[in-house]
Protein backbone atom coordinates (compact mmCIF):
# COMPACT_ATOMS: atom_id res chain seq x y z
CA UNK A 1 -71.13 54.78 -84.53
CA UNK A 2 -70.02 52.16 -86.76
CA UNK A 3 -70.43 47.94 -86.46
CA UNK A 4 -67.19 46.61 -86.47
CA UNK A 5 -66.04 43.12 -87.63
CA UNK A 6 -63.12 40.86 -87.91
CA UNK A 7 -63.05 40.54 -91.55
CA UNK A 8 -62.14 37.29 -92.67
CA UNK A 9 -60.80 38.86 -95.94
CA UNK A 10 -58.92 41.87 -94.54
CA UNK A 11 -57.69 39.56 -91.29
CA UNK A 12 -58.14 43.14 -89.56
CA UNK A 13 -61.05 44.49 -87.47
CA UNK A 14 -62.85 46.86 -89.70
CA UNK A 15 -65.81 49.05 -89.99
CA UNK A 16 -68.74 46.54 -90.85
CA UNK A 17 -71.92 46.11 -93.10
CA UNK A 18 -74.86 48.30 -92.72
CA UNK A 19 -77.16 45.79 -93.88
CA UNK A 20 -77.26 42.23 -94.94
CA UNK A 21 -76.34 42.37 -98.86
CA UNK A 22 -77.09 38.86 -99.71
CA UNK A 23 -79.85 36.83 -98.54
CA UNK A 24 -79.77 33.63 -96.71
CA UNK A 25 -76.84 31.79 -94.59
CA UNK A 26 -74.53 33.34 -96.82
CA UNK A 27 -75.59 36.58 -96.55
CA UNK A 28 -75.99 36.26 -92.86
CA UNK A 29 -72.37 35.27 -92.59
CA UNK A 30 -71.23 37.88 -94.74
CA UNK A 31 -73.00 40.51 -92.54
CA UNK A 32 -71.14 38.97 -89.43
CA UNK A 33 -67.43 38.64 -90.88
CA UNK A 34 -67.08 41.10 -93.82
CA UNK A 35 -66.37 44.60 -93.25
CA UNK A 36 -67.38 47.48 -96.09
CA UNK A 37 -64.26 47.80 -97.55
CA UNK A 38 -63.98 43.66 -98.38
CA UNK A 39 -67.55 43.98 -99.51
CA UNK A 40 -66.39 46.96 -102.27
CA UNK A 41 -63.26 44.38 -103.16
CA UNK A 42 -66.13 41.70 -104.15
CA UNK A 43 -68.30 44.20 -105.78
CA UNK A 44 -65.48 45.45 -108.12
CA UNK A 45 -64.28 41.53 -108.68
CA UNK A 46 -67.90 40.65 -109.31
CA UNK A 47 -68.35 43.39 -112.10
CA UNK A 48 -64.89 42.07 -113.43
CA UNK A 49 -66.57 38.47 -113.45
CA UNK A 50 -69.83 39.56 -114.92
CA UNK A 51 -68.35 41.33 -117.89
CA UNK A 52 -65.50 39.02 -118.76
CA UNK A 53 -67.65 35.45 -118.47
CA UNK A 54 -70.71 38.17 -120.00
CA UNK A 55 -72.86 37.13 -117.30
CA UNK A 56 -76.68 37.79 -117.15
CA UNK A 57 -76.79 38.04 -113.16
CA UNK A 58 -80.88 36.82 -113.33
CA UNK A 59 -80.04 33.36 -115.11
CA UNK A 60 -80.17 30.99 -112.36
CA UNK A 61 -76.67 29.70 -113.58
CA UNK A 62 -74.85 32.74 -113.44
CA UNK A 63 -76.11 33.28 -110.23
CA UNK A 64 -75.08 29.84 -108.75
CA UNK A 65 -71.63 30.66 -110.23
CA UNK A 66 -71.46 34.47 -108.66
CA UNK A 67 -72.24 33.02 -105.61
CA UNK A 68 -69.63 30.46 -105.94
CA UNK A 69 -67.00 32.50 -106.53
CA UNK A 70 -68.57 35.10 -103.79
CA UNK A 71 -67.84 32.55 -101.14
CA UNK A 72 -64.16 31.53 -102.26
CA UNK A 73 -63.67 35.42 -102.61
CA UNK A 74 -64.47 35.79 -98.22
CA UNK A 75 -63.99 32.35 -97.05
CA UNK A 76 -61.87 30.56 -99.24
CA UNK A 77 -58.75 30.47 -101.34
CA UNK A 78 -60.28 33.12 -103.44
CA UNK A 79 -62.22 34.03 -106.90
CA UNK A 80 -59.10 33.70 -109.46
CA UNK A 81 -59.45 36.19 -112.31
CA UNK A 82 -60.34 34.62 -115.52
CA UNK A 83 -57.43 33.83 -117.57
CA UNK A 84 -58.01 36.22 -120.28
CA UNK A 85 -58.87 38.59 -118.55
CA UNK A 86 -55.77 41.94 -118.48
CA UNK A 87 -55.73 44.79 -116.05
CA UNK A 88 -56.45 48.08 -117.39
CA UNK A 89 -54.29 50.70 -117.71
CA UNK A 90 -54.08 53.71 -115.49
């Protein structure tokens, strides 16, 4: 049987994290309030992030800014797509 949340992101209740994903308070809270599919949202926005800013995810900077932009993504206005950045086509 699945954990369920309330997932701040999806304002629905919603199947819930397996594990924590990201370590300390943040993480913690994630675990708590995000459910899977909000989680795969971030991942894909991440990746977006990562390659358009061309991010090296082990420099302590990029990582300050990831997680940043991983806590507007859940619990605040949002992560805003970089300006440049154009959706592909389908």
């Amino acid at each position: 049987m699945s954990r369920k949340v309330n997932c701040v992101k999806l304002n629905k209740e919603a199947d819930g994290l397996n594990a924590i994903t990201y370590p300390g308070e943040l993480g913690e809270r994630i675990f708590k309030e995000v459910s899977q599919e909000a989680w795969q949202m971030w991942l894909g926005h991440q990746t977006m992030l990562i390659n358009e800013y061309r991010l090296t995810p082990i420099e302590p900077k990029a990582r300050k800014f990831l997680e940043e932009e991983m806590e507007k993504f859940f619990f605040g206005d949002g992560s805003e797509k970089p300006k440049e950045f154009v959706e592909p086509e389908k």
